[in-house]
N, C-alpha and C. Protein backbone atom coordinates (compact mmCIF):
# COMPACT_ATOMS: atom_id res chain seq x y z
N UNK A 1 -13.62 5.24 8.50
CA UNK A 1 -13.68 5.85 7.19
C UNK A 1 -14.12 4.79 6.19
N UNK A 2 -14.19 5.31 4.96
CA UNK A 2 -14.57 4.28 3.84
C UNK A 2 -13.54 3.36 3.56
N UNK A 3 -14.05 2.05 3.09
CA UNK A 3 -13.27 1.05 2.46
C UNK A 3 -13.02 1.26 1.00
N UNK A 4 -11.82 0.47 0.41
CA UNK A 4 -11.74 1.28 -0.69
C UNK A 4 -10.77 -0.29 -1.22
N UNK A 5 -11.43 -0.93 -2.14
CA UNK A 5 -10.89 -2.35 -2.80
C UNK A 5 -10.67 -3.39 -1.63
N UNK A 6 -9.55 -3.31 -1.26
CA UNK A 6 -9.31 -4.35 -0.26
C UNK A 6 -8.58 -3.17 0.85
N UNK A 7 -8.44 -1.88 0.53
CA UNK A 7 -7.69 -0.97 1.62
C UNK A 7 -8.67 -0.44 2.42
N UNK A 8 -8.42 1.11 2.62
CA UNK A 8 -9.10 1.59 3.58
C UNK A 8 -9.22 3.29 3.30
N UNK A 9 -9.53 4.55 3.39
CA UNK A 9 -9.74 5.78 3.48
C UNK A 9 -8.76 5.86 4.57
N UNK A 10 -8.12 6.87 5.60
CA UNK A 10 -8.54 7.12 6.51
C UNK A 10 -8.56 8.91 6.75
N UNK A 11 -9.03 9.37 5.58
CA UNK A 11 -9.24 10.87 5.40
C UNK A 11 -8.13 11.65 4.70
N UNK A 12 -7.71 12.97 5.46
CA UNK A 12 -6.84 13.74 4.35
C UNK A 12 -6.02 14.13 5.74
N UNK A 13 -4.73 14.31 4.73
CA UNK A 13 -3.74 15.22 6.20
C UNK A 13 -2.90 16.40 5.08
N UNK A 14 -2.24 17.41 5.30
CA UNK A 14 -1.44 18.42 4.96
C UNK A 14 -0.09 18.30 4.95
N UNK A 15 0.76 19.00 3.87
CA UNK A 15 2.16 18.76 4.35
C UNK A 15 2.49 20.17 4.70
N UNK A 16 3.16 19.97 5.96
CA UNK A 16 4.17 21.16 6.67
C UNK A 16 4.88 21.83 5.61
N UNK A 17 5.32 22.89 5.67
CA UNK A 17 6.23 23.54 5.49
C UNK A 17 7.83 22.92 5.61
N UNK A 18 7.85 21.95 6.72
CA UNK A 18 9.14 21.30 6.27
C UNK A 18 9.14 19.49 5.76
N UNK A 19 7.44 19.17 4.63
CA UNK A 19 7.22 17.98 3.91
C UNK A 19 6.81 16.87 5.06
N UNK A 20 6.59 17.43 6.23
CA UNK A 20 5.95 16.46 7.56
C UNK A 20 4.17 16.27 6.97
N UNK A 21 4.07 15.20 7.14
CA UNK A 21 2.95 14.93 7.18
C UNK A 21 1.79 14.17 8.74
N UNK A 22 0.83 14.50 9.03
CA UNK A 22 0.35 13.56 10.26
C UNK A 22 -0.01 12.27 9.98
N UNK A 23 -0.20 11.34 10.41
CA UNK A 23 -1.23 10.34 9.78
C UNK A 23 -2.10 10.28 10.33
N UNK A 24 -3.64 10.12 10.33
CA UNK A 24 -4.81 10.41 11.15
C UNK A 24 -4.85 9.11 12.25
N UNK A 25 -4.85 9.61 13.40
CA UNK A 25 -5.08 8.70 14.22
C UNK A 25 -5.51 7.35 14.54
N UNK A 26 -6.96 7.10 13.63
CA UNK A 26 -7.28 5.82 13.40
C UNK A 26 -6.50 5.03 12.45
N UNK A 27 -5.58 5.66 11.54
CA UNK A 27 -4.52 4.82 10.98
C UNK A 27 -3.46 4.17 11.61
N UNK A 28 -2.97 5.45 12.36
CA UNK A 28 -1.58 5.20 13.42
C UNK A 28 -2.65 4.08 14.13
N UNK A 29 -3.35 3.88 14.75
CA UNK A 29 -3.99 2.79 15.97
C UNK A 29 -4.32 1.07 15.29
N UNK A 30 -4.60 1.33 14.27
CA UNK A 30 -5.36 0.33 13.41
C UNK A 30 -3.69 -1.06 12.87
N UNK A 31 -2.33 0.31 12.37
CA UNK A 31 -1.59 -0.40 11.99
C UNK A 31 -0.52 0.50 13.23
N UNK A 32 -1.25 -0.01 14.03
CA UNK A 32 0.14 -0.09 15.21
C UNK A 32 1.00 0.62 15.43
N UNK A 33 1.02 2.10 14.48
CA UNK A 33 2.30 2.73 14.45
C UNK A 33 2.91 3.31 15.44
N UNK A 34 4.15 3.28 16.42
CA UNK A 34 4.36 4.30 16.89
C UNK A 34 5.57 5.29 16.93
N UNK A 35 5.92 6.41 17.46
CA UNK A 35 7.22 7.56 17.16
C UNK A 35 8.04 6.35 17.03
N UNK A 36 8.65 6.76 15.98
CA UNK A 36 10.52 6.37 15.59
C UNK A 36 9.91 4.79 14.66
N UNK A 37 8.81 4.55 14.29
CA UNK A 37 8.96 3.11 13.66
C UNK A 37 9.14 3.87 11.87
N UNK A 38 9.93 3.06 11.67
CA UNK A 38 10.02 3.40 10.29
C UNK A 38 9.27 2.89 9.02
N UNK A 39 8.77 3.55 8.11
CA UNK A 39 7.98 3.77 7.04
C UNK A 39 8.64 4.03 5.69
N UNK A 40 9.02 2.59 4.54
CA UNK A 40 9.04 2.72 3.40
C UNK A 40 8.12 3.62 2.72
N UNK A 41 8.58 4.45 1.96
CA UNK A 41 7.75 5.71 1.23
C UNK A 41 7.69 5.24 -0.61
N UNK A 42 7.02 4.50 -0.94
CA UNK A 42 6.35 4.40 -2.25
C UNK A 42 6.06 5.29 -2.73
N UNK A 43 6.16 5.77 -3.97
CA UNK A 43 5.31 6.40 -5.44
C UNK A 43 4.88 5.93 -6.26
N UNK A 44 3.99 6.38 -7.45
CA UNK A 44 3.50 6.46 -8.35
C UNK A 44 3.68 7.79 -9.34
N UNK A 45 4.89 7.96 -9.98
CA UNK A 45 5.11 9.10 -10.59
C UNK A 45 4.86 10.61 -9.83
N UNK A 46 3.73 11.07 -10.52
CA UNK A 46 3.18 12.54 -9.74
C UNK A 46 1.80 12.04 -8.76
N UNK A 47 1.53 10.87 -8.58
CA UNK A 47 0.51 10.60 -8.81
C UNK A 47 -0.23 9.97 -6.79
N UNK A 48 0.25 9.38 -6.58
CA UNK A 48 0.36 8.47 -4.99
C UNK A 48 1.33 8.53 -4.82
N UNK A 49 1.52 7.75 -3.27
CA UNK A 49 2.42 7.52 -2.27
C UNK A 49 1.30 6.48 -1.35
N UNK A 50 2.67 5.58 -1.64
CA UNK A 50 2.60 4.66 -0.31
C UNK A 50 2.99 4.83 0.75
N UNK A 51 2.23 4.22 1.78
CA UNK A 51 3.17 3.90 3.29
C UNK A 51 3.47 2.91 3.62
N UNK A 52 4.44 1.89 4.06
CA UNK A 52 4.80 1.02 4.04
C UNK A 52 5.74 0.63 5.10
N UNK A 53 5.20 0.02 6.63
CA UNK A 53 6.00 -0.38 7.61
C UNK A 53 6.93 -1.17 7.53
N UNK A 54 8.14 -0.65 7.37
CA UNK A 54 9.40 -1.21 6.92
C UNK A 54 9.80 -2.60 7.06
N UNK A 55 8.95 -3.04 8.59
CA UNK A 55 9.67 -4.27 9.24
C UNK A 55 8.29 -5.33 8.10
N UNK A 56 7.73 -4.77 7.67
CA UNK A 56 6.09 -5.47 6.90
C UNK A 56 6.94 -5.55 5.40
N UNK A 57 7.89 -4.66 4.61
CA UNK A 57 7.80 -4.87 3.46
C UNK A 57 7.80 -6.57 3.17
N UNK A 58 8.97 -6.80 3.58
CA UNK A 58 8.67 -8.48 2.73
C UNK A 58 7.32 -8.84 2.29
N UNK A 59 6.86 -8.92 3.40
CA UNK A 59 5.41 -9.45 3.30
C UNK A 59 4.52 -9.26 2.39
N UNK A 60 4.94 -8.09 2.02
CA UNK A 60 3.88 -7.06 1.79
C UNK A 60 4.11 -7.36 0.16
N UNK A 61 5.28 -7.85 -0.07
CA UNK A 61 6.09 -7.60 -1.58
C UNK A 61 5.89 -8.98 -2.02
N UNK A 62 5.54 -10.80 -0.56
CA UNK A 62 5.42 -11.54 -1.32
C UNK A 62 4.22 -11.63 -1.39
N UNK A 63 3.33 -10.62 -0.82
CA UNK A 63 1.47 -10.76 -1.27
C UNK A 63 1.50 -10.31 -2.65
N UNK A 64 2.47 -9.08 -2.68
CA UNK A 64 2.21 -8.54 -4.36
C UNK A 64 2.58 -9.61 -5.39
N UNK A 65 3.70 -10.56 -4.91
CA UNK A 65 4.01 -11.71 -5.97
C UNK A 65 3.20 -12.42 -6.09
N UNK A 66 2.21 -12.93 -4.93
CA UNK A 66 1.68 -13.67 -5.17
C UNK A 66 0.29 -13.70 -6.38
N UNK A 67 0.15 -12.33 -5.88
CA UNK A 67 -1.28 -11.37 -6.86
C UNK A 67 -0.85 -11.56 -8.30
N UNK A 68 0.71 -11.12 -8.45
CA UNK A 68 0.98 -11.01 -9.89
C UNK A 68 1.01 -12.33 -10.25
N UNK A 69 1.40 -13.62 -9.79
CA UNK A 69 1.65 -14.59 -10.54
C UNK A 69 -0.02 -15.61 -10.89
N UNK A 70 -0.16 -15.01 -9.80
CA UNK A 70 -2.40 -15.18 -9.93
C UNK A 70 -2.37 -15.11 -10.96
N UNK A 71 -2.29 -13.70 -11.09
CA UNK A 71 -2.66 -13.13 -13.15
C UNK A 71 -2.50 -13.34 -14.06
N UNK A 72 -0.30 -13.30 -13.59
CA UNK A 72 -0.40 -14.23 -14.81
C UNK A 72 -0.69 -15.61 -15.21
N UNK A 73 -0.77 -16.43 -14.02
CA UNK A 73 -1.60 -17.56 -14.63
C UNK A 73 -2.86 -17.38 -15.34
N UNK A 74 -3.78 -16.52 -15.47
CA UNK A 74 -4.78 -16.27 -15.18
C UNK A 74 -4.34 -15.72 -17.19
N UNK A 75 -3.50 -15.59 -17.15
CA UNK A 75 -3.46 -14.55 -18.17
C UNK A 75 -3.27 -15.43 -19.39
N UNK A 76 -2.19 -16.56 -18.97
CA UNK A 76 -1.39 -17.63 -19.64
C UNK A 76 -2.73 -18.17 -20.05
N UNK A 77 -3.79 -18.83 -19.22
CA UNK A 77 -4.63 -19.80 -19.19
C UNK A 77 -5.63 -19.36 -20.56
N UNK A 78 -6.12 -18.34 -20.65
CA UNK A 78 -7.16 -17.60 -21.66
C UNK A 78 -6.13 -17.36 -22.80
N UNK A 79 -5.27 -16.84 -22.21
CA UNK A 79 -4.17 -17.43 -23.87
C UNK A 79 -4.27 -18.51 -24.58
N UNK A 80 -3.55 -19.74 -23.64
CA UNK A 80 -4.28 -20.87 -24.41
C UNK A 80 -5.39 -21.42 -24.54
N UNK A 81 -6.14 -20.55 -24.55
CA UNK A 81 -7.71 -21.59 -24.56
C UNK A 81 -8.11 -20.74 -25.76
N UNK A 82 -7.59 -19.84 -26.14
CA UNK A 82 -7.92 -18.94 -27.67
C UNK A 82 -7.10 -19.14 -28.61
N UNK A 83 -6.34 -20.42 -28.60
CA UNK A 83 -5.13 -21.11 -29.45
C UNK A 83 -6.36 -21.77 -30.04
């Protein structure tokens, strides 16, 4: 499927009648998933949902620190240079 920033597409799936969703195959294969591994469930208001392999969050949370503190250096730096 298409790439998309630094992620990935991997198409569309439906929710059941009892909020089950599939994940498309080349996802499940790509990130290893299999029956019974568990999946942190992220939001965005009304808006997204994450998926998030439970035994991965750390990781996953110190890439996001690391991104944010990028910035804000990034942010700090053009601050002071417009002093």
């Amino acid at each position: 499927m298409e790439p998309i920033g630094h992620g990935k597409c991997y198409g569309t799936t439906s929710v059941g009648e009892r909020g089950q969703i599939v994940i498309p195959k080349e996802a499940r294969d790509e990130m290893k998933l299999r029956a019974g591994d568990k999946l942190v469930v992220c939001g965005k208001h009304d808006k997204a949902l994450i998926l998030i392999k439970a035994d991965e969050l750390p990781q996953f949370l110190d890439g996001m620190i690391g991104k944010l503190t990028e910035m804000k250096e990034k942010l700090n730096r053009k601050t002071d240079t417009a002093k």
